[in-house]
C-alpha atoms as a PDB file:
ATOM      1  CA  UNK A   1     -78.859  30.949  26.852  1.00  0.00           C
ATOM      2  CA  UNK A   2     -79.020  33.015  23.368  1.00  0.00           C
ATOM      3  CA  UNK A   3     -76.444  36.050  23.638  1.00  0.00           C
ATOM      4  CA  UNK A   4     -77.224  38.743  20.806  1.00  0.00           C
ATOM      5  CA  UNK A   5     -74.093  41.057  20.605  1.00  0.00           C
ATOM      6  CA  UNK A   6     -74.174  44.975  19.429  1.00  0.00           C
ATOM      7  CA  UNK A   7     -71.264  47.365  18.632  1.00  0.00           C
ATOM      8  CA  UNK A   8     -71.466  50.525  17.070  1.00  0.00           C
ATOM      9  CA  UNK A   9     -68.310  50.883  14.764  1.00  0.00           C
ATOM     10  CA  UNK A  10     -66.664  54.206  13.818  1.00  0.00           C
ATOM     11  CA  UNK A  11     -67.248  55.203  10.589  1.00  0.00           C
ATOM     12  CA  UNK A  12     -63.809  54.023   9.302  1.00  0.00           C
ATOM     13  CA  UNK A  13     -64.937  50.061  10.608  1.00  0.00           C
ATOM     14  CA  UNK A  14     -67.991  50.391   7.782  1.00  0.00           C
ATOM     15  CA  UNK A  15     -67.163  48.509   4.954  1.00  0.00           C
ATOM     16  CA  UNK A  16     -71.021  46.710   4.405  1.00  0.00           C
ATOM     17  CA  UNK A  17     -72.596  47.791   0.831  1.00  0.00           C
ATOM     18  CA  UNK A  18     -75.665  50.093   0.607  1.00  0.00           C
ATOM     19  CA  UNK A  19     -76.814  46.263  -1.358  1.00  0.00           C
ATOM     20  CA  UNK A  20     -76.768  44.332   2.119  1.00  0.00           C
ATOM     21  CA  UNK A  21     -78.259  46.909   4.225  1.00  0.00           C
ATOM     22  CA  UNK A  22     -81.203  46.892   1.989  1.00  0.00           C
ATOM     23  CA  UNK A  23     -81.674  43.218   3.818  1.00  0.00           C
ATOM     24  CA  UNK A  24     -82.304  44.963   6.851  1.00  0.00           C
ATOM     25  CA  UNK A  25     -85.171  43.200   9.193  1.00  0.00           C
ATOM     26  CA  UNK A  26     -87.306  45.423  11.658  1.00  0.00           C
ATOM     27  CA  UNK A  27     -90.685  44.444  13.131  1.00  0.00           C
ATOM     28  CA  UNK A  28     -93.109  46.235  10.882  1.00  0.00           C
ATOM     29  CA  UNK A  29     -93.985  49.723  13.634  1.00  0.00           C
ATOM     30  CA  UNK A  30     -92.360  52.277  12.146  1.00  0.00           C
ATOM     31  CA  UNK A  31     -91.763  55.216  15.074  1.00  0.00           C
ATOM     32  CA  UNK A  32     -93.048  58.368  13.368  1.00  0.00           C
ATOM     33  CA  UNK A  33     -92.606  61.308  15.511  1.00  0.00           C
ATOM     34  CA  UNK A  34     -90.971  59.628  18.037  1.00  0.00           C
ATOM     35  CA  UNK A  35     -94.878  59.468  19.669  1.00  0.00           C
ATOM     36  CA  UNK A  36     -94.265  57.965  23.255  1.00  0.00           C
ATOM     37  CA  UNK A  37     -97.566  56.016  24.729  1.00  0.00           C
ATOM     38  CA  UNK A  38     -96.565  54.825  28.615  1.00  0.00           C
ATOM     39  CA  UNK A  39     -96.532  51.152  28.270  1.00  0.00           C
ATOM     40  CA  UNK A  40     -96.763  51.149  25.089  1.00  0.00           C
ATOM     41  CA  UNK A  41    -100.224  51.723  25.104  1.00  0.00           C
ATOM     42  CA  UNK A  42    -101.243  53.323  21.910  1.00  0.00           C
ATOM     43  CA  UNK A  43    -104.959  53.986  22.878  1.00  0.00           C
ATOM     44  CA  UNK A  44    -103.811  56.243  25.416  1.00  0.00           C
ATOM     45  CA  UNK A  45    -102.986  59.821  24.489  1.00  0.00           C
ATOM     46  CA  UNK A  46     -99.101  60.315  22.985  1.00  0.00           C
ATOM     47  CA  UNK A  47     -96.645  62.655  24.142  1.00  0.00           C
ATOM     48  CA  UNK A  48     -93.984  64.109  21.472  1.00  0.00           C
ATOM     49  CA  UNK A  49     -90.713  63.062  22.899  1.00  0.00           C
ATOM     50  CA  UNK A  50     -90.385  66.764  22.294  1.00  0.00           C
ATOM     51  CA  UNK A  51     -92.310  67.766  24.896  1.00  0.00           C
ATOM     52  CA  UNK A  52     -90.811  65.343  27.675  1.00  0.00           C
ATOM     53  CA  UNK A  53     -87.829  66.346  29.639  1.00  0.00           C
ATOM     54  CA  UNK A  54     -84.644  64.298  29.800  1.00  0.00           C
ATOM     55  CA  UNK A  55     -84.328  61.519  26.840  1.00  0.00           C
ATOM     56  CA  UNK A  56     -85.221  57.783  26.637  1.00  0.00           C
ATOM     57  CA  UNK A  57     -81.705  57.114  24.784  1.00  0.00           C
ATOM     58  CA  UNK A  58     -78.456  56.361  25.963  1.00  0.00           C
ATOM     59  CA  UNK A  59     -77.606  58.760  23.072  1.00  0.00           C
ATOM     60  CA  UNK A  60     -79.478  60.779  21.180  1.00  0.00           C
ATOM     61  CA  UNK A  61     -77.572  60.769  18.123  1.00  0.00           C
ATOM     62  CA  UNK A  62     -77.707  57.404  15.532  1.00  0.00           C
ATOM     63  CA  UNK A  63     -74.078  56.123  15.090  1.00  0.00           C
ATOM     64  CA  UNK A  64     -72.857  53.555  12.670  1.00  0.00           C
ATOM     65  CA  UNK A  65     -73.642  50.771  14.057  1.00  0.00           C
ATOM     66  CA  UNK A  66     -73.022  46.512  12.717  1.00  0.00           C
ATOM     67  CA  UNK A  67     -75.550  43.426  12.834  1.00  0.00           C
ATOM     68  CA  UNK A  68     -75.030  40.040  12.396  1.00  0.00           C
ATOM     69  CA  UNK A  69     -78.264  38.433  11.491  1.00  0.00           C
ATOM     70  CA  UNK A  70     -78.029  34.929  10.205  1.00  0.00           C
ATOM     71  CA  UNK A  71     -74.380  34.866  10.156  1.00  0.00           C
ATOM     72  CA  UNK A  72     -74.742  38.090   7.441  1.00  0.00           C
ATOM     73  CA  UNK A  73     -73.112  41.040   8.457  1.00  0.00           C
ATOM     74  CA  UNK A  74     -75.072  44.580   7.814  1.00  0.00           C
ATOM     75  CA  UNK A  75     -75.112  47.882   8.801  1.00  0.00           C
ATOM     76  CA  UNK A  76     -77.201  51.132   9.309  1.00  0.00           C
ATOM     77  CA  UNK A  77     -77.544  53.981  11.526  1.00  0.00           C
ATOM     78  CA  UNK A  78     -78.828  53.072  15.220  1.00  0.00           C
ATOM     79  CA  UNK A  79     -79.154  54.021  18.923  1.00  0.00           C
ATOM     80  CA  UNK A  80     -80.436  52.536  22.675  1.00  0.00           C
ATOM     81  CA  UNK A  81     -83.532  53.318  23.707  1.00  0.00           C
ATOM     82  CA  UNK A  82     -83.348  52.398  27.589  1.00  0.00           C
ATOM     83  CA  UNK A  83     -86.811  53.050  28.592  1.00  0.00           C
ATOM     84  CA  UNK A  84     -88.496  50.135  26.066  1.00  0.00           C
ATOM     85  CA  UNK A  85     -85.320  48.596  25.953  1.00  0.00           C
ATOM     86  CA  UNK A  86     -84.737  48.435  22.175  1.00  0.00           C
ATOM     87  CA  UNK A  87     -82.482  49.395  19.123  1.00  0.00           C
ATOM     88  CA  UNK A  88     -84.035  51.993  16.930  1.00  0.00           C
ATOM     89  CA  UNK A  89     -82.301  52.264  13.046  1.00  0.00           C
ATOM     90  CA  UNK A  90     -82.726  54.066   9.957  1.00  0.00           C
ATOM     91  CA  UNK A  91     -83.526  52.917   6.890  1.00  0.00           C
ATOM     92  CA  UNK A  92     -84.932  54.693   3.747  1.00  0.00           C
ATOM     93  CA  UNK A  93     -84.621  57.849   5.825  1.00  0.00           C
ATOM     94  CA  UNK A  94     -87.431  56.505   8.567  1.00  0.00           C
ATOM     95  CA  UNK A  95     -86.927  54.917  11.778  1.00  0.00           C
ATOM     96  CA  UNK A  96     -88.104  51.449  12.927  1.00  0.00           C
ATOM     97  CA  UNK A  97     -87.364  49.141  15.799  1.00  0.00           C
ATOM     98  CA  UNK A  98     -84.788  46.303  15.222  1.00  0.00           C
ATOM     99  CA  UNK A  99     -86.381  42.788  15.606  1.00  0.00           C
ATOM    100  CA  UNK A 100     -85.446  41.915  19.178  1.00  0.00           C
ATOM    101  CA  UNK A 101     -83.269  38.757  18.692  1.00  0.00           C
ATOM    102  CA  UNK A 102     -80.852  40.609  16.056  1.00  0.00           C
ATOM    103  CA  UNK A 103     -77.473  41.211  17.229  1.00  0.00           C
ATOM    104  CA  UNK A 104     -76.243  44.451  17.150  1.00  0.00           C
ATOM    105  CA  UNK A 105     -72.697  46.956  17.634  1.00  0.00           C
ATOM    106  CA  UNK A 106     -71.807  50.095  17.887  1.00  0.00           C
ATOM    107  CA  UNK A 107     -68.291  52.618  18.796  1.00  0.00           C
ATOM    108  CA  UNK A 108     -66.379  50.740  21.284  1.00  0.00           C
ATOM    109  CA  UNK A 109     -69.024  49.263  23.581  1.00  0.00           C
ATOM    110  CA  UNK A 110     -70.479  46.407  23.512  1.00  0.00           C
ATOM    111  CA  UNK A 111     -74.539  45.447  24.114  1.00  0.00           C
ATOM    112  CA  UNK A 112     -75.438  42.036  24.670  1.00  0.00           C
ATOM    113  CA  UNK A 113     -79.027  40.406  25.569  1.00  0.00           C
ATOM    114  CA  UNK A 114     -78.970  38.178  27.954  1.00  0.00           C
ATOM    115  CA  UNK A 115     -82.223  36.285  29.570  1.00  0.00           C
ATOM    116  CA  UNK A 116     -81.395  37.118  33.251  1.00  0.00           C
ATOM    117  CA  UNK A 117     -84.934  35.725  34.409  1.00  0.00           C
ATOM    118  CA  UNK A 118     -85.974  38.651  35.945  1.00  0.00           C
ATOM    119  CA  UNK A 119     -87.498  42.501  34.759  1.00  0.00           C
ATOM    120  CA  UNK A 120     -83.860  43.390  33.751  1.00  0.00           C
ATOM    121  CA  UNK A 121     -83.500  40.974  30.667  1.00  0.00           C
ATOM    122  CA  UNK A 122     -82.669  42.138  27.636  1.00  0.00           C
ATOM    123  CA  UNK A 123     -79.687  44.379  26.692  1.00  0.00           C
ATOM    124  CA  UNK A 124     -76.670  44.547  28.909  1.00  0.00           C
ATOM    125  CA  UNK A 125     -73.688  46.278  28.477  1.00  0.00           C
ATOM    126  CA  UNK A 126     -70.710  44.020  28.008  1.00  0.00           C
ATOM    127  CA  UNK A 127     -67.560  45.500  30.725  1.00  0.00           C
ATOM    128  CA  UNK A 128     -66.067  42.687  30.828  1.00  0.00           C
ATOM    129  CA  UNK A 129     -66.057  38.825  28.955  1.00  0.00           C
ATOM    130  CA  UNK A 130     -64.565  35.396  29.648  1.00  0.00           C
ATOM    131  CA  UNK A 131     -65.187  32.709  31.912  1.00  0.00           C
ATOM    132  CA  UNK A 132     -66.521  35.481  34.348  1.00  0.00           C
ATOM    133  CA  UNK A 133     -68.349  38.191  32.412  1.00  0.00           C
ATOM    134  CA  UNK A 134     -69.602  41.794  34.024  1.00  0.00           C
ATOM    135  CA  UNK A 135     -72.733  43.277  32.439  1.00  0.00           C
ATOM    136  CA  UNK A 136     -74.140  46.586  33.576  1.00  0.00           C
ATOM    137  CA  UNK A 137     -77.438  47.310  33.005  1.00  0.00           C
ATOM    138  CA  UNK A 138     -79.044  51.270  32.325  1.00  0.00           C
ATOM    139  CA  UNK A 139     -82.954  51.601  32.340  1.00  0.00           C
ATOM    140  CA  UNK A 140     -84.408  55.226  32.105  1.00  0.00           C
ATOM    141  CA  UNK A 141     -87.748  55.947  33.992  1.00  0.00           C
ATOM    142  CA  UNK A 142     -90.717  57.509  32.687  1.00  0.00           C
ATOM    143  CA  UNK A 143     -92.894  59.940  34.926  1.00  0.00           C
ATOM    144  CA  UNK A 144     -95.812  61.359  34.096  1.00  0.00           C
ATOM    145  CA  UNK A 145     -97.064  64.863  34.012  1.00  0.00           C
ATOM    146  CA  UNK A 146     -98.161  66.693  37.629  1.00  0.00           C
ATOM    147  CA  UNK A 147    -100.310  69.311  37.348  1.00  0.00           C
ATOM    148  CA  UNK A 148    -100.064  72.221  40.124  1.00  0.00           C
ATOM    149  CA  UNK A 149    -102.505  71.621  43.318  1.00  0.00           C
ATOM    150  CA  UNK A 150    -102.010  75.602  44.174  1.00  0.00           C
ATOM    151  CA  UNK A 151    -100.874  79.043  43.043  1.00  0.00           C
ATOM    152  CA  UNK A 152     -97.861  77.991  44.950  1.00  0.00           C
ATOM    153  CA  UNK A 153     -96.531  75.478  43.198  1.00  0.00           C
ATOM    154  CA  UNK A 154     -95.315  74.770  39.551  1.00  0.00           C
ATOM    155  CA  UNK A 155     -96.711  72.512  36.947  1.00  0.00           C
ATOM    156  CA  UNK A 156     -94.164  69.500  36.539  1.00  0.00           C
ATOM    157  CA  UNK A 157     -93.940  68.706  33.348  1.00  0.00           C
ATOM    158  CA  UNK A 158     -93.546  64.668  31.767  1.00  0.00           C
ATOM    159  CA  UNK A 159     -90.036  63.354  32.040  1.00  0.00           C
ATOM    160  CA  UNK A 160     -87.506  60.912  31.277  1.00  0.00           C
ATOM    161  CA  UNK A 161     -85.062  60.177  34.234  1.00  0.00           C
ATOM    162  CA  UNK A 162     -82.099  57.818  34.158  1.00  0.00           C
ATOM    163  CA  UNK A 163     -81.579  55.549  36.715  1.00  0.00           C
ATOM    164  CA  UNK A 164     -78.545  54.044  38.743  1.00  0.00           C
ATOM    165  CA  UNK A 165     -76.703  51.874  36.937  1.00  0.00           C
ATOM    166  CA  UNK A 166     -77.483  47.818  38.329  1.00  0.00           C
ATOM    167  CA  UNK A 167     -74.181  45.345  37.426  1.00  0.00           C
ATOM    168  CA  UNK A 168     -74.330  41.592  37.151  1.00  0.00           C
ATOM    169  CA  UNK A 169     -72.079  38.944  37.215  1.00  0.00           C
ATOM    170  CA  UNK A 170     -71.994  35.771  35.296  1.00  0.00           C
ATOM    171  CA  UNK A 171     -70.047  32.745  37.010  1.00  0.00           C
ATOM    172  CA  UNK A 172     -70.505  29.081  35.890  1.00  0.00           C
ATOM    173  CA  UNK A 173     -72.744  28.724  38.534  1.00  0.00           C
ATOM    174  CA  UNK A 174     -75.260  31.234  37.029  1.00  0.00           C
ATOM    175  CA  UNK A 175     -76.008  35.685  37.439  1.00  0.00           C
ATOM    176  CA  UNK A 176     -74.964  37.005  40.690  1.00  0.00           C
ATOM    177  CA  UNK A 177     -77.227  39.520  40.182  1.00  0.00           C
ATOM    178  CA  UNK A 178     -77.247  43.218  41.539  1.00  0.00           C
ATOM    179  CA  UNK A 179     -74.010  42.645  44.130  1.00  0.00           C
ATOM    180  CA  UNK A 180     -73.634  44.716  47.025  1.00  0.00           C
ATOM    181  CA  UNK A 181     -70.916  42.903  49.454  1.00  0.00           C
ATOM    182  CA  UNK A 182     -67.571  41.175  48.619  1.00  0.00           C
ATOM    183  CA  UNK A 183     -69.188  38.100  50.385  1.00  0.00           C
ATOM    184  CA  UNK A 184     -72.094  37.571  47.492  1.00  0.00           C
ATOM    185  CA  UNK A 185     -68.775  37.216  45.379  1.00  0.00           C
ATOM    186  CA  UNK A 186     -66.654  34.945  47.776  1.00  0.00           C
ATOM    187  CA  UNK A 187     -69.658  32.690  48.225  1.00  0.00           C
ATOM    188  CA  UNK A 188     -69.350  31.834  44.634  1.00  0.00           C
ATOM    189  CA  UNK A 189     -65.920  31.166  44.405  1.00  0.00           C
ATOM    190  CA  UNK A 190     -64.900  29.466  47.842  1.00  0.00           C
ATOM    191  CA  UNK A 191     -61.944  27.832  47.317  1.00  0.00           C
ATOM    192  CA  UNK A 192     -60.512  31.066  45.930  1.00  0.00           C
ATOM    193  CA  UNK A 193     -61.609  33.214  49.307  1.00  0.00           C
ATOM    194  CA  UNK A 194     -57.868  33.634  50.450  1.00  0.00           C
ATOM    195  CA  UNK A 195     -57.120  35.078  47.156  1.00  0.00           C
ATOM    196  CA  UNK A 196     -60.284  37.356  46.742  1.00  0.00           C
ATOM    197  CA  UNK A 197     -59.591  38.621  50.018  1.00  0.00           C
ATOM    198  CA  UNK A 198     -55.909  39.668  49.255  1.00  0.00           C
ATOM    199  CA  UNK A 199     -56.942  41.327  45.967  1.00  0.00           C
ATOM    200  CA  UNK A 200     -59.303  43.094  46.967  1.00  0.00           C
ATOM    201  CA  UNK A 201     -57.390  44.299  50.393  1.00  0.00           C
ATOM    202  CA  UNK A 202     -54.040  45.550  48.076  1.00  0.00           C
ATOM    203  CA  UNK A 203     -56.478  46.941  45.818  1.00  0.00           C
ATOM    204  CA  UNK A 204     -58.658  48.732  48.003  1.00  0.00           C
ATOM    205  CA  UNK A 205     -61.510  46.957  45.683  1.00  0.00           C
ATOM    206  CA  UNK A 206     -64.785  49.078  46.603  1.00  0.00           C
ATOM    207  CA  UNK A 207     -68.262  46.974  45.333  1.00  0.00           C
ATOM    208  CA  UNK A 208     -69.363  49.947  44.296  1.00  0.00           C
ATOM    209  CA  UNK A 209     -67.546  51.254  41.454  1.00  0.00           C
ATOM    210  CA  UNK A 210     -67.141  50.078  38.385  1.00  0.00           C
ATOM    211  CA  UNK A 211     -63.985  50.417  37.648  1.00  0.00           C
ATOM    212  CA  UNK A 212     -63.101  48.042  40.904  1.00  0.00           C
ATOM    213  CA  UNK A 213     -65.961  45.973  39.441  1.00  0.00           C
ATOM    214  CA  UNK A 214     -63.623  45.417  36.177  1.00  0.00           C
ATOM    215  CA  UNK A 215     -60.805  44.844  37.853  1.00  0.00           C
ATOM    216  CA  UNK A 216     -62.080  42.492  40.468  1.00  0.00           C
ATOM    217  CA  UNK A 217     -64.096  39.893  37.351  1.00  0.00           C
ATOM    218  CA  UNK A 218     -60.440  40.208  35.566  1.00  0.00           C
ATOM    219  CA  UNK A 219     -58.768  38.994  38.311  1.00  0.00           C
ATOM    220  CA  UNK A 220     -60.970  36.162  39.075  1.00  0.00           C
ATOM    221  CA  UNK A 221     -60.644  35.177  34.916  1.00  0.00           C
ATOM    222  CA  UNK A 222     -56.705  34.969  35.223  1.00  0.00           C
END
């Protein structure tokens, strides 16, 4: 399985020439506009992400951000589109698409793409790493515009909505994907059941939060 890694740096990290970003790869469709077609059908009519409520991005706002392409190291500009699930950059002062097996950084999180077999592969975030490894995974929804049926109601205008957050876990044994009881973690570890139990009895470990998440995949690493 091919991890690509992305980190967005503070500026202070940046230390790549203007030279090597020139070397910068992207896929050739340069986003002018930021024209969204649903599906990426560009047949269809666009929609100015101007004119859509809520945002694709996880933020807005490009931040310094580091690849590693080919074991070279360069930088640029980027942010996380999670509706098409893809890095957009800057280069030249326009915006393209990063080709989607470059690795990629930015501030002190951590993206990596993973092939989970399933409609949520591509670009995880990284909680936690080792032996065990958390990834959580954020996906915005698009819906389309509703026009009102009466003088009663309002027109509801196109939107971007983000949705729950979905975790994974990755064992030896392979993804326990989306878990929602102690026991999907247990089952995967059995000769350590006494021990998960404790830990996550003194701990008050709750499936779903995060933060117990983290603490629980730490544990079973030590």
């Amino acid at each position: 399985m091919r991890k690509i890694i992305i980190s967005i740096l503070s500026v202070s990290f940046v230390s790549i020439s203007a030279q090597q970003m020139t070397t910068l790869s992207y896929d050739g469709s340069r986003l002018l506009n930021h024209t969204f077609y649903q599906n990426g059908d560009s047949s269809s009519k666009g929609i100015s992400y101007d004119d859509i409520q809520g945002t694709p991005y996880y933020d807005k706002v490009f931040s310094p951000a580091k690849f590693i392409a080919s074991n070279k190291v360069e930088t640029a500009i980027a942010r996380y589109n999670t509706y098409f699930d893809e890095i957009e950059f800057k280069k030249d002062e326009e915006t393209y698409s990063l080709v989607p097996d470059s690795p990629f950084t930015r501030t002190k999180e951590t993206w990596v793409k993973l092939d989970t077999g399933d409609d949520l592969r591509g670009y995880f975030f990284e909680l936690v790493s080792g032996k065990n490894s958390l990834y959580k995974k954020i996906k915005a929804e698009f819906k389309n515009a509703v026009a009102a049926k009466n003088s009663y109601e309002l027109d509801r205008p196109a939107s971007f909505n983000t949705l729950d957050p979905v975790y994974y876990i990755k064992t030896e044994q392979g993804y326990i994907k989306k878990p929602k009881k102690i026991k999907e973690i247990i089952d995967v570890f059995p000769t350590r059941k006494d021990d998960i139990e404790k830990f996550v009895k003194s701990n008050n470990i709750k499936i779903n939060k995060e933060e117990d998440l983290i603490k629980l995949i730490k544990f079973l690493n030590q």
